[in-house]
Protein backbone atom coordinates (compact mmCIF):
# COMPACT_ATOMS: atom_id res chain seq x y z
CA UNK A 1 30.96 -32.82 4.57
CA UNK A 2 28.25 -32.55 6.34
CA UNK A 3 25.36 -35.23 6.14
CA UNK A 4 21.74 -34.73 5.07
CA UNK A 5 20.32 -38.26 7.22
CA UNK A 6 19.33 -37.76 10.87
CA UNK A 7 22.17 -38.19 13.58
CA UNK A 8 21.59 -41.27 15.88
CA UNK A 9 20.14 -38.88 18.29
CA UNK A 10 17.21 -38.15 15.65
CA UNK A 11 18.61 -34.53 15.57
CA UNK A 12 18.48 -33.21 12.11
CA UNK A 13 21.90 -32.19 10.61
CA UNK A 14 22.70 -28.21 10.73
CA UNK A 15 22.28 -27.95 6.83
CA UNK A 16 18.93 -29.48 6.91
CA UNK A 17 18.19 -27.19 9.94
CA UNK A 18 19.39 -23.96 7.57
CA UNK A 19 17.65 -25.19 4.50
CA UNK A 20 14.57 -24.80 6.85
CA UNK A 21 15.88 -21.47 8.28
CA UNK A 22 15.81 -20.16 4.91
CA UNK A 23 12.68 -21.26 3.88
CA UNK A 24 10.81 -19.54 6.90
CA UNK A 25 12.31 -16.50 5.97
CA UNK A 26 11.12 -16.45 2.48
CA UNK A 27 7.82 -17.61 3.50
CA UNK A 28 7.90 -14.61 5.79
CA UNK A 29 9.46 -11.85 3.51
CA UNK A 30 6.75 -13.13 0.99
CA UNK A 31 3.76 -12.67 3.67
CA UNK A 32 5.18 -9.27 4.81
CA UNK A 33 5.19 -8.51 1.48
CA UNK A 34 1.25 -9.22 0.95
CA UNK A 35 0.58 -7.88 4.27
CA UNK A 36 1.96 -4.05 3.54
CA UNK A 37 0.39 -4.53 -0.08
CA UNK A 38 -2.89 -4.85 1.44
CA UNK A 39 -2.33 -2.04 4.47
CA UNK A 40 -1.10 0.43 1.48
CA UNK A 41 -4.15 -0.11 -0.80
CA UNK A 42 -6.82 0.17 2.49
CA UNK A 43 -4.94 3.20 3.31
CA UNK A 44 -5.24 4.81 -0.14
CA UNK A 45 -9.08 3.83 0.10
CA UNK A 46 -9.47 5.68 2.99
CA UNK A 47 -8.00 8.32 2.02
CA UNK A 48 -9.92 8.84 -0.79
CA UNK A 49 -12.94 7.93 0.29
CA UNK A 50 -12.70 10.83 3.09
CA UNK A 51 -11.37 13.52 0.55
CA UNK A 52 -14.30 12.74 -1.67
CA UNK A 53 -16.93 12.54 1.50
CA UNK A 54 -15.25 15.92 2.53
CA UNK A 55 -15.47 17.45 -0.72
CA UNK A 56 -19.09 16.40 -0.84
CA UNK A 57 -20.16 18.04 2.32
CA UNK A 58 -18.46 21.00 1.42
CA UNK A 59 -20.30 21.31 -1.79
CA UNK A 60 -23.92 20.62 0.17
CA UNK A 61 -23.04 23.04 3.15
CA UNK A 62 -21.84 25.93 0.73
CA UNK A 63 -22.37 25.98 -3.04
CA UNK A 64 -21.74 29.11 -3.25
CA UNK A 65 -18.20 27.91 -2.60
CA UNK A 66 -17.78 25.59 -4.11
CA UNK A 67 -18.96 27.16 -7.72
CA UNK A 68 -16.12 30.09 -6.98
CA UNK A 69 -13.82 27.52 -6.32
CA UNK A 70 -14.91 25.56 -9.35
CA UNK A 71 -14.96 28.61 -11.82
CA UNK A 72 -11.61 29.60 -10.16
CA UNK A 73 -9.67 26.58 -11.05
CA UNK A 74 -11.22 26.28 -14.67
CA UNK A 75 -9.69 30.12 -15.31
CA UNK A 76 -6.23 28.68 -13.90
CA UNK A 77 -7.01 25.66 -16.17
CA UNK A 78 -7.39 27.42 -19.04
CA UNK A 79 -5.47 30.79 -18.71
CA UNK A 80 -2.60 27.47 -18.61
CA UNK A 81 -4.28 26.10 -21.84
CA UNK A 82 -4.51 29.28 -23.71
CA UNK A 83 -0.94 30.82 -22.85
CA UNK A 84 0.59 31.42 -26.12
């Protein structure tokens, strides 16, 4: 069996060694983990932040538009609603 004290040449034993081995690499998986968490949620921000600055500046550059498109999709809306 192998021994959990230090060897005479101060070298820790190989289980101790794996035990920390292990460790890292939960600490790791855990702060990948939180890292692509974080990277996911920016990248939905950004998204929607430029689909709603988009949408914005199409509404201010042509209203006109944007009320066709607006009417349009409240007909689909409801023609979906008011299907017998």
């Amino acid at each position: 069996m192998i021994s959990r004290t230090k060897r005479k040449n101060g070298h820790a034993s190989v289980e101790q060694r794996f035990d920390a081995l292990v460790g890292d690499f939960d600490n790791l998986k855990r702060d990948v983990g939180k890292l692509l968490h974080s990277v996911g949620r920016n990248a939905v921000d950004d998204i929607t932040d430029s689909a709603g600055t988009a949408v914005r500046d199409a509404v201010r550059t042509r209203p006109l538009g944007a009320l066709a498109v607006a009417a349009s999709v409240g007909a689909l809306v409801g023609a979906l609603f008011l299907r017998e």
